[in-house]
PDB file of N, CA and C in Angstrom:
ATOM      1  N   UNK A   1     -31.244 -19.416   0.157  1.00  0.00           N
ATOM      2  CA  UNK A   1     -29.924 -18.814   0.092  1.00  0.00           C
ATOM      3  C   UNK A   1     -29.024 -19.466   1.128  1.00  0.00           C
ATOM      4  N   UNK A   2     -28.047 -19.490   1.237  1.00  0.00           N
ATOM      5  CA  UNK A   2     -27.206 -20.557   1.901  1.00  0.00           C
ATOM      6  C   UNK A   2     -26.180 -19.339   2.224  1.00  0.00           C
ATOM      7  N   UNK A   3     -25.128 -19.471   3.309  1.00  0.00           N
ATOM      8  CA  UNK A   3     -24.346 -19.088   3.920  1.00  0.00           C
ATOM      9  C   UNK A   3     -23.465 -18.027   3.041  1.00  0.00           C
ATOM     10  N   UNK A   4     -22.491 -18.811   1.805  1.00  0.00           N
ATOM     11  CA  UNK A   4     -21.613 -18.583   0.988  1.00  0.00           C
ATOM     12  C   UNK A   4     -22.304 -17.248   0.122  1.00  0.00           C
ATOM     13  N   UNK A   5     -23.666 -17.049   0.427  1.00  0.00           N
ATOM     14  CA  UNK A   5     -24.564 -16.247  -0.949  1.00  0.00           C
ATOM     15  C   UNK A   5     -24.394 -14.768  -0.107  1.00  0.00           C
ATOM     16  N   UNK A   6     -24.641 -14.937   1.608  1.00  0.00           N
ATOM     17  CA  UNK A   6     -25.037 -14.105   2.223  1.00  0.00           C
ATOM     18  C   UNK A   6     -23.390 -13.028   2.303  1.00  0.00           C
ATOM     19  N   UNK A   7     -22.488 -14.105   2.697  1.00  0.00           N
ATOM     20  CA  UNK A   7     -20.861 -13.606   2.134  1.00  0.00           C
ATOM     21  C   UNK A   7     -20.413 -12.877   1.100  1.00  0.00           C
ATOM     22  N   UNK A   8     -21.070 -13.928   0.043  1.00  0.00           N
ATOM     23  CA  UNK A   8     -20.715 -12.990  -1.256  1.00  0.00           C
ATOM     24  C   UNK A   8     -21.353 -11.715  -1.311  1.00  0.00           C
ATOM     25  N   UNK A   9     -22.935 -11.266  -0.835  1.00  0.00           N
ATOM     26  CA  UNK A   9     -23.332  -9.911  -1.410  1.00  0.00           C
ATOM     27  C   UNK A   9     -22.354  -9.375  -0.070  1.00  0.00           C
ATOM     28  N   UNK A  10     -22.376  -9.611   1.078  1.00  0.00           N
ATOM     29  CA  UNK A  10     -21.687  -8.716   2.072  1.00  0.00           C
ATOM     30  C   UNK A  10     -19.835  -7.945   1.461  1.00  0.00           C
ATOM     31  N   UNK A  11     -19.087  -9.195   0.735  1.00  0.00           N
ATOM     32  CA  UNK A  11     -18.293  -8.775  -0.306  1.00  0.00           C
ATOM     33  C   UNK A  11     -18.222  -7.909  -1.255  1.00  0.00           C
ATOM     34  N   UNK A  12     -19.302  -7.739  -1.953  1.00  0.00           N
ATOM     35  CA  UNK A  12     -19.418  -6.763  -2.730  1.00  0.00           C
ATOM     36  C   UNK A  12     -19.842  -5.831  -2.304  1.00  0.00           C
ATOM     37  N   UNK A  13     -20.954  -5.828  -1.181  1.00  0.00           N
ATOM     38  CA  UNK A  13     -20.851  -4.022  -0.785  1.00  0.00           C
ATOM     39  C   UNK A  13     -19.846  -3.906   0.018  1.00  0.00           C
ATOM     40  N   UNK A  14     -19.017  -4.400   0.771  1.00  0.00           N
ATOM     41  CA  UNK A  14     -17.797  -4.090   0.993  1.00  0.00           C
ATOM     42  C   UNK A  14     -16.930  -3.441   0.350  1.00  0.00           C
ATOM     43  N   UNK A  15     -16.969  -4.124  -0.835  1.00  0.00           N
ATOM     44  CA  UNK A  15     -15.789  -3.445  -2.083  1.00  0.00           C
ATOM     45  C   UNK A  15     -16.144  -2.478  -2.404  1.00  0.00           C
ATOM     46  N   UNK A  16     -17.484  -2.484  -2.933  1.00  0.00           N
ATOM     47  CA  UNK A  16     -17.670  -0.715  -2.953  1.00  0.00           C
ATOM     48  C   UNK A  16     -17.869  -0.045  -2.330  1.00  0.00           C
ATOM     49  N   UNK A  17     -17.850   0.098  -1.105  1.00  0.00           N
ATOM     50  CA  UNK A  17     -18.019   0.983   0.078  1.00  0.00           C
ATOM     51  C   UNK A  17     -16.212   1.182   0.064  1.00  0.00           C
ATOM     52  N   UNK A  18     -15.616   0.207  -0.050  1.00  0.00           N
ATOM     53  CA  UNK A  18     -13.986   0.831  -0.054  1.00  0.00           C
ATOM     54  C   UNK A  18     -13.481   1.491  -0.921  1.00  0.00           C
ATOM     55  N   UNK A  19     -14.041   1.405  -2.296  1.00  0.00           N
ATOM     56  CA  UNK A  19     -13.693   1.855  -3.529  1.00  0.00           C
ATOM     57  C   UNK A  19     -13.749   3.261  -3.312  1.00  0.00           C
ATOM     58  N   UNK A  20     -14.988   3.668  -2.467  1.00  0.00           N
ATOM     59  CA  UNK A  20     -15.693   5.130  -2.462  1.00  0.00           C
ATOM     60  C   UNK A  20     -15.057   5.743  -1.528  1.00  0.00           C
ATOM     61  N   UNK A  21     -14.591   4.946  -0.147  1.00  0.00           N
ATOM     62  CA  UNK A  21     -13.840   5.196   0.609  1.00  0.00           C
ATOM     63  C   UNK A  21     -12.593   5.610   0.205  1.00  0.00           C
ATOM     64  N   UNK A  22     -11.952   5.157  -0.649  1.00  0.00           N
ATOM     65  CA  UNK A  22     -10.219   5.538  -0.869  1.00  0.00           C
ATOM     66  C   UNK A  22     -10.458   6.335  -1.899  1.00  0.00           C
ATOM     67  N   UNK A  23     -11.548   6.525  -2.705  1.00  0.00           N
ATOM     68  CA  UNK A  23     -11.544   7.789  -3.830  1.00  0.00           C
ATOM     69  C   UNK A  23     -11.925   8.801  -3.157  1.00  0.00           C
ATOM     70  N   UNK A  24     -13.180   9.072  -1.918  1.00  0.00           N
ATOM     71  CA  UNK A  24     -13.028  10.151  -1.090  1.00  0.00           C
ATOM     72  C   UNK A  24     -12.022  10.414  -0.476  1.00  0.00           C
ATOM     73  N   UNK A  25     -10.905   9.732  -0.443  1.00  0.00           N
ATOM     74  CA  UNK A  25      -9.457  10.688   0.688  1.00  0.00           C
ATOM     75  C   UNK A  25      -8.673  10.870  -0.151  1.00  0.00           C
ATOM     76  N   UNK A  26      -8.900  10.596  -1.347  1.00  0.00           N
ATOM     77  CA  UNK A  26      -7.727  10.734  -2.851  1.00  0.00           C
ATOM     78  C   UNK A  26      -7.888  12.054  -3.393  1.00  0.00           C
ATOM     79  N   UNK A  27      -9.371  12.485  -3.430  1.00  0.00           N
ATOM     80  CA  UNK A  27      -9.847  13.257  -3.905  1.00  0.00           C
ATOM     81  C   UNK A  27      -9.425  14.667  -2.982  1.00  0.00           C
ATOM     82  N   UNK A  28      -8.950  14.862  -1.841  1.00  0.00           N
ATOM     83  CA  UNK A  28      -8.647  16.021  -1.111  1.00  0.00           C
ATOM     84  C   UNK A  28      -6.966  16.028  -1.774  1.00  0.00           C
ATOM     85  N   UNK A  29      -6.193  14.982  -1.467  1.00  0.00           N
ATOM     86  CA  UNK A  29      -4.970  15.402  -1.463  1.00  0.00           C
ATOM     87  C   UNK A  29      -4.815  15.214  -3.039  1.00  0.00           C
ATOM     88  N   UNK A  30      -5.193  15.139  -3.731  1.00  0.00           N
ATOM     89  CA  UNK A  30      -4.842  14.953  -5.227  1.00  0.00           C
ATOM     90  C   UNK A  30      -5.382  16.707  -5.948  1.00  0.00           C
ATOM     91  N   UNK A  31      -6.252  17.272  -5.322  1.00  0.00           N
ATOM     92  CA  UNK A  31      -6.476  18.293  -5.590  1.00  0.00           C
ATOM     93  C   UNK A  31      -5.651  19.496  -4.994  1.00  0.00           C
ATOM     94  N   UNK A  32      -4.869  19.125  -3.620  1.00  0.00           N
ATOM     95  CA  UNK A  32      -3.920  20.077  -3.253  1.00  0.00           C
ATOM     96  C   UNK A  32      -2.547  19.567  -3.638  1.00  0.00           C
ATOM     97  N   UNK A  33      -2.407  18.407  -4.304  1.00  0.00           N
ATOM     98  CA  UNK A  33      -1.064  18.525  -4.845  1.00  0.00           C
ATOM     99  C   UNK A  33      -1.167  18.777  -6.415  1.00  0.00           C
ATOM    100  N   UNK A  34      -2.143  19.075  -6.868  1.00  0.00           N
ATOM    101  CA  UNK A  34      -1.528  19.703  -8.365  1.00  0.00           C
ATOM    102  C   UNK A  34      -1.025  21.331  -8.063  1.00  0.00           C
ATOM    103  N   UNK A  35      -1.520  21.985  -7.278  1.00  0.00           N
ATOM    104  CA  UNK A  35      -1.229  23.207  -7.235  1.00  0.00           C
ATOM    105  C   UNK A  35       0.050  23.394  -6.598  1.00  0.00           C
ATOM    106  N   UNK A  36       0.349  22.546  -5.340  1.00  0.00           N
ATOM    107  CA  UNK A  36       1.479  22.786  -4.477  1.00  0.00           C
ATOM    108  C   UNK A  36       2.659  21.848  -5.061  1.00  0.00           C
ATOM    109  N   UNK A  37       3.900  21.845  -5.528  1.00  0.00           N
ATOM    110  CA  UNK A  37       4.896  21.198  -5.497  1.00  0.00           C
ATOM    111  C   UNK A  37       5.185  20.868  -4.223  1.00  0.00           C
ATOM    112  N   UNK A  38       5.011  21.352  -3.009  1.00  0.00           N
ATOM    113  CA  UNK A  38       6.092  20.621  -1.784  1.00  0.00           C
ATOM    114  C   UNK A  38       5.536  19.888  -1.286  1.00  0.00           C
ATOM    115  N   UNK A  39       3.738  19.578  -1.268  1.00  0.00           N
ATOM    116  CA  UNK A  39       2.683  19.321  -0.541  1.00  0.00           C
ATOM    117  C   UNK A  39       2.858  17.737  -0.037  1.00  0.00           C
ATOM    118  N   UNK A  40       3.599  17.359  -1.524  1.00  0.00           N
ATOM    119  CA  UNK A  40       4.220  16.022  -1.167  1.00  0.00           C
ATOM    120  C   UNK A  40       5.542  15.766   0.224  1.00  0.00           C
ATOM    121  N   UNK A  41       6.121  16.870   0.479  1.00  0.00           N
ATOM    122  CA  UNK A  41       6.812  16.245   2.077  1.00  0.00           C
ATOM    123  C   UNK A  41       6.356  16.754   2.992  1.00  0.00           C
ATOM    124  N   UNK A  42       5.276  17.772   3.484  1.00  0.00           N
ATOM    125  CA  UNK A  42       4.826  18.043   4.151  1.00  0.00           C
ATOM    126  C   UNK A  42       3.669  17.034   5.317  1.00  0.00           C
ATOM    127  N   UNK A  43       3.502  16.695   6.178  1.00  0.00           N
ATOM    128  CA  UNK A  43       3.024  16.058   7.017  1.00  0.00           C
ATOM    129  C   UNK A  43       1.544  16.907   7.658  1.00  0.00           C
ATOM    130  N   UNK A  44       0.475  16.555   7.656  1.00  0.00           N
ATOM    131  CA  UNK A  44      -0.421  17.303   7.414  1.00  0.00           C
ATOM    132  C   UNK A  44      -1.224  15.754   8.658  1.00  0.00           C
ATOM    133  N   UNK A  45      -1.900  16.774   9.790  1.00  0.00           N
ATOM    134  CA  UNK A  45      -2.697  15.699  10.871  1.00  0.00           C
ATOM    135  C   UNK A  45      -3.829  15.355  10.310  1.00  0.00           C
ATOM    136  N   UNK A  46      -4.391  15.085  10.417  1.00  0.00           N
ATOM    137  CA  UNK A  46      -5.936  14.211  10.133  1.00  0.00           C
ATOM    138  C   UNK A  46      -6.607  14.670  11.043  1.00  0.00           C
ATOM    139  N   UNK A  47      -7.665  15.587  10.672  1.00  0.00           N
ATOM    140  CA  UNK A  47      -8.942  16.434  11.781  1.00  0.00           C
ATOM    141  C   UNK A  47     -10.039  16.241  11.057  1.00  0.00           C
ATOM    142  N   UNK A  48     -11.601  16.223  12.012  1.00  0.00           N
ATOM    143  CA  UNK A  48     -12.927  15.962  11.284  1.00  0.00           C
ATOM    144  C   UNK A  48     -13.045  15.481  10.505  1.00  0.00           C
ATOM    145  N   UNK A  49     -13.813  15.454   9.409  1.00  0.00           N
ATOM    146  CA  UNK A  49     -14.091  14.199   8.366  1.00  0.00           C
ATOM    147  C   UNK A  49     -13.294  13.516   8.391  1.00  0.00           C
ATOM    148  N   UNK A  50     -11.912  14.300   7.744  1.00  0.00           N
ATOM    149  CA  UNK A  50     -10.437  13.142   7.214  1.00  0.00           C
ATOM    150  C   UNK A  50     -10.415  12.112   7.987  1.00  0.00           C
ATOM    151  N   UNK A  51     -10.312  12.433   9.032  1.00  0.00           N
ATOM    152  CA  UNK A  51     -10.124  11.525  10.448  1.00  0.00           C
ATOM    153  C   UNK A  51     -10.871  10.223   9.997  1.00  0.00           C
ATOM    154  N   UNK A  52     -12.372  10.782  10.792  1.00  0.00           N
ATOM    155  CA  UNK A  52     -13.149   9.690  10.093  1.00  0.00           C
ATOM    156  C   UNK A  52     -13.256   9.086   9.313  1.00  0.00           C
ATOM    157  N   UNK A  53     -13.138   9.855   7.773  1.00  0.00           N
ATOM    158  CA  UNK A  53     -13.125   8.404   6.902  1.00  0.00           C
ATOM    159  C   UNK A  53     -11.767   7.458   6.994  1.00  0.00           C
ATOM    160  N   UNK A  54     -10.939   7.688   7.511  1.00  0.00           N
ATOM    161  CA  UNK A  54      -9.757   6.868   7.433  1.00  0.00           C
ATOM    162  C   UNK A  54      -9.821   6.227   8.171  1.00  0.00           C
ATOM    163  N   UNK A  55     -10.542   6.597   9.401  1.00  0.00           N
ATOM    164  CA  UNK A  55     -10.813   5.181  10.351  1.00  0.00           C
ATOM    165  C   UNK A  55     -11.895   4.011   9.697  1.00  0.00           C
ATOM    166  N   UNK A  56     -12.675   4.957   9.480  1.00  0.00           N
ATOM    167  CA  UNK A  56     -14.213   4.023   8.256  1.00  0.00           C
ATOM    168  C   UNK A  56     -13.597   3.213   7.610  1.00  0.00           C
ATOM    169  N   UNK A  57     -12.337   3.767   6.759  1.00  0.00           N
ATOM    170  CA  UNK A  57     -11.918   2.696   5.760  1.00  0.00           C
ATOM    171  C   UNK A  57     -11.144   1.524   6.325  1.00  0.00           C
ATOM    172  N   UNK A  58     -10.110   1.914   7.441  1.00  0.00           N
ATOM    173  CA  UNK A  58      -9.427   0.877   8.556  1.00  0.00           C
ATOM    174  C   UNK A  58     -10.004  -0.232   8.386  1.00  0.00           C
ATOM    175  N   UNK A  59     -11.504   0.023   9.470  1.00  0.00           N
ATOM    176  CA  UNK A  59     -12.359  -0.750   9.784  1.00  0.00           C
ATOM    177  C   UNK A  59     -13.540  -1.524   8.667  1.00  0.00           C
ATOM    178  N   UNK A  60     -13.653  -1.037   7.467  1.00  0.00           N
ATOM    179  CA  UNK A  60     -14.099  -1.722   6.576  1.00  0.00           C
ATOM    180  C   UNK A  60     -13.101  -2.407   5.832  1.00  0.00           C
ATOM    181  N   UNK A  61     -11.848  -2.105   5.574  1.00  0.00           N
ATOM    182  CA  UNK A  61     -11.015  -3.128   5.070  1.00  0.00           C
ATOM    183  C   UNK A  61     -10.880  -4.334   6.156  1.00  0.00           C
ATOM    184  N   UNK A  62     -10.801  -3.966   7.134  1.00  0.00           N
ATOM    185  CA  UNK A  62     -10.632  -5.301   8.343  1.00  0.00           C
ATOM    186  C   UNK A  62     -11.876  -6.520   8.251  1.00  0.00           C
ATOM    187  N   UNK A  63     -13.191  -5.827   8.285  1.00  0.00           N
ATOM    188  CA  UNK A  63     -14.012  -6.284   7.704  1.00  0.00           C
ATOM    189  C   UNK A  63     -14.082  -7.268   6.806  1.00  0.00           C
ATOM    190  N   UNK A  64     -13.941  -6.841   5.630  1.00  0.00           N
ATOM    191  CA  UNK A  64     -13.388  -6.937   4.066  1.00  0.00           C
ATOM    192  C   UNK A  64     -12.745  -8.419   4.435  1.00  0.00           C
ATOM    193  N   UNK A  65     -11.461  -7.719   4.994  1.00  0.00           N
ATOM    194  CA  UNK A  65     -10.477  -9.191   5.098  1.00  0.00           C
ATOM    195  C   UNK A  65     -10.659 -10.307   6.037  1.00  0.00           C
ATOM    196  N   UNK A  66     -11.376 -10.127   7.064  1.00  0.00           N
ATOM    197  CA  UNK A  66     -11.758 -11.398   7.811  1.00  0.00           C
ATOM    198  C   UNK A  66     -13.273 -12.005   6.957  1.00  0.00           C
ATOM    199  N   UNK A  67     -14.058 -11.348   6.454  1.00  0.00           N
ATOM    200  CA  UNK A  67     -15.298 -12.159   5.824  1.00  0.00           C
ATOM    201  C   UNK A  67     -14.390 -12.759   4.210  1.00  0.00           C
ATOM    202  N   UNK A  68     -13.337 -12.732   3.674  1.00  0.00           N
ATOM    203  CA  UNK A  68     -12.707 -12.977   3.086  1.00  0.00           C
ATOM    204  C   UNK A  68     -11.827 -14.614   3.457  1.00  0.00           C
ATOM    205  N   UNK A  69     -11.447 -14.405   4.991  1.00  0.00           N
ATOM    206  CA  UNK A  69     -10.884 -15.560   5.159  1.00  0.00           C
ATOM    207  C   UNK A  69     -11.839 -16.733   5.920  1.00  0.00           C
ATOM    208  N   UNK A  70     -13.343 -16.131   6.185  1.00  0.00           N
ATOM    209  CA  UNK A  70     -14.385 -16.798   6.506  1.00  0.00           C
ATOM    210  C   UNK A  70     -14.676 -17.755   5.271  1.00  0.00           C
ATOM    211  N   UNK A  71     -14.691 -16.719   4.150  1.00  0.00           N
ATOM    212  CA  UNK A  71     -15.346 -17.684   3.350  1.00  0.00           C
ATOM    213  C   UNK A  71     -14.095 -18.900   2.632  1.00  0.00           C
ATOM    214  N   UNK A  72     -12.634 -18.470   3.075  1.00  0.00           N
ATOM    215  CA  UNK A  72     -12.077 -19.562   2.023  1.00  0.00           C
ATOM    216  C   UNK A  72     -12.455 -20.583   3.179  1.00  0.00           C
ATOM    217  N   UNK A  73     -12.483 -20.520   4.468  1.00  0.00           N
ATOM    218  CA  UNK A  73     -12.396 -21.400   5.670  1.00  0.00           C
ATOM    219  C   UNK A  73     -13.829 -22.519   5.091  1.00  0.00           C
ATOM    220  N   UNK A  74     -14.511 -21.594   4.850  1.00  0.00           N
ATOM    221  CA  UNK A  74     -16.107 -22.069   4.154  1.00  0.00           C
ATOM    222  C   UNK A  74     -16.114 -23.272   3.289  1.00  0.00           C
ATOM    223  N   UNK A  75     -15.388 -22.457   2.163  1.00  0.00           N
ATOM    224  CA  UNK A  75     -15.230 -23.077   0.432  1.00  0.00           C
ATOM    225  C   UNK A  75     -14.470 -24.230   1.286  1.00  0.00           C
ATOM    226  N   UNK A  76     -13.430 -24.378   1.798  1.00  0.00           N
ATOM    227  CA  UNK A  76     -12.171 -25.291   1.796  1.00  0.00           C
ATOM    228  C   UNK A  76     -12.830 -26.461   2.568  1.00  0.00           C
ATOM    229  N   UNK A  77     -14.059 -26.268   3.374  1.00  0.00           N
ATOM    230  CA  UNK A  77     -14.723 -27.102   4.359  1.00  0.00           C
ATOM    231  C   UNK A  77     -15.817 -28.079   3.384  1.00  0.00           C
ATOM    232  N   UNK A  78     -16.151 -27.331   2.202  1.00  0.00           N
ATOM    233  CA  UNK A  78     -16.896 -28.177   1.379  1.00  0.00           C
ATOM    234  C   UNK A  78     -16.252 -29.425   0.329  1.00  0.00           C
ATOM    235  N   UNK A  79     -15.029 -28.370   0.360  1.00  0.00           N
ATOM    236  CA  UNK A  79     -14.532 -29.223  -0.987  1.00  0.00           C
ATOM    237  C   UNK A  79     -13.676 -30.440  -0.723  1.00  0.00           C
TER     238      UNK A  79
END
């Protein structure tokens, strides 16, 4: 297995670890705005879990995007 292989699977569980990530914080406020009309201007802090996963996701998109510009640095070095 070579470098580019070890990138690519790290890519894909990346992506789905984000996928799951942004459907878990979708899934709170999408369920309190069908009921509430105002819920949308209201400003609401981020405590326990919420918190956390939004930092989780921060930091796995950052992730995400530097093993992203590793590998074009990679590809572009071969070709």
């Amino acid at each position: 297995m070579d470098v580019t292989d070890f990138i690519n699977i790290a890519l894909i569980i990346l992506s789905i670890s984000l996928i799951a990530l942004i459907l878990l914080q979708a899934r709170g406020g999408a369920i309190g705005g069908m009921f509430d009309a105002s819920a949308g201007g209201q400003y609401k802090a981020r405590r326990g879990l919420q918190k956390t996963l939004f930092n989780v996701t921060i930091g796995t998109s950052v992730v995400f995007f530097l093993l992203v510009v590793v590998e074009v640095f990679i590809l572009r070095g071969r070709g």
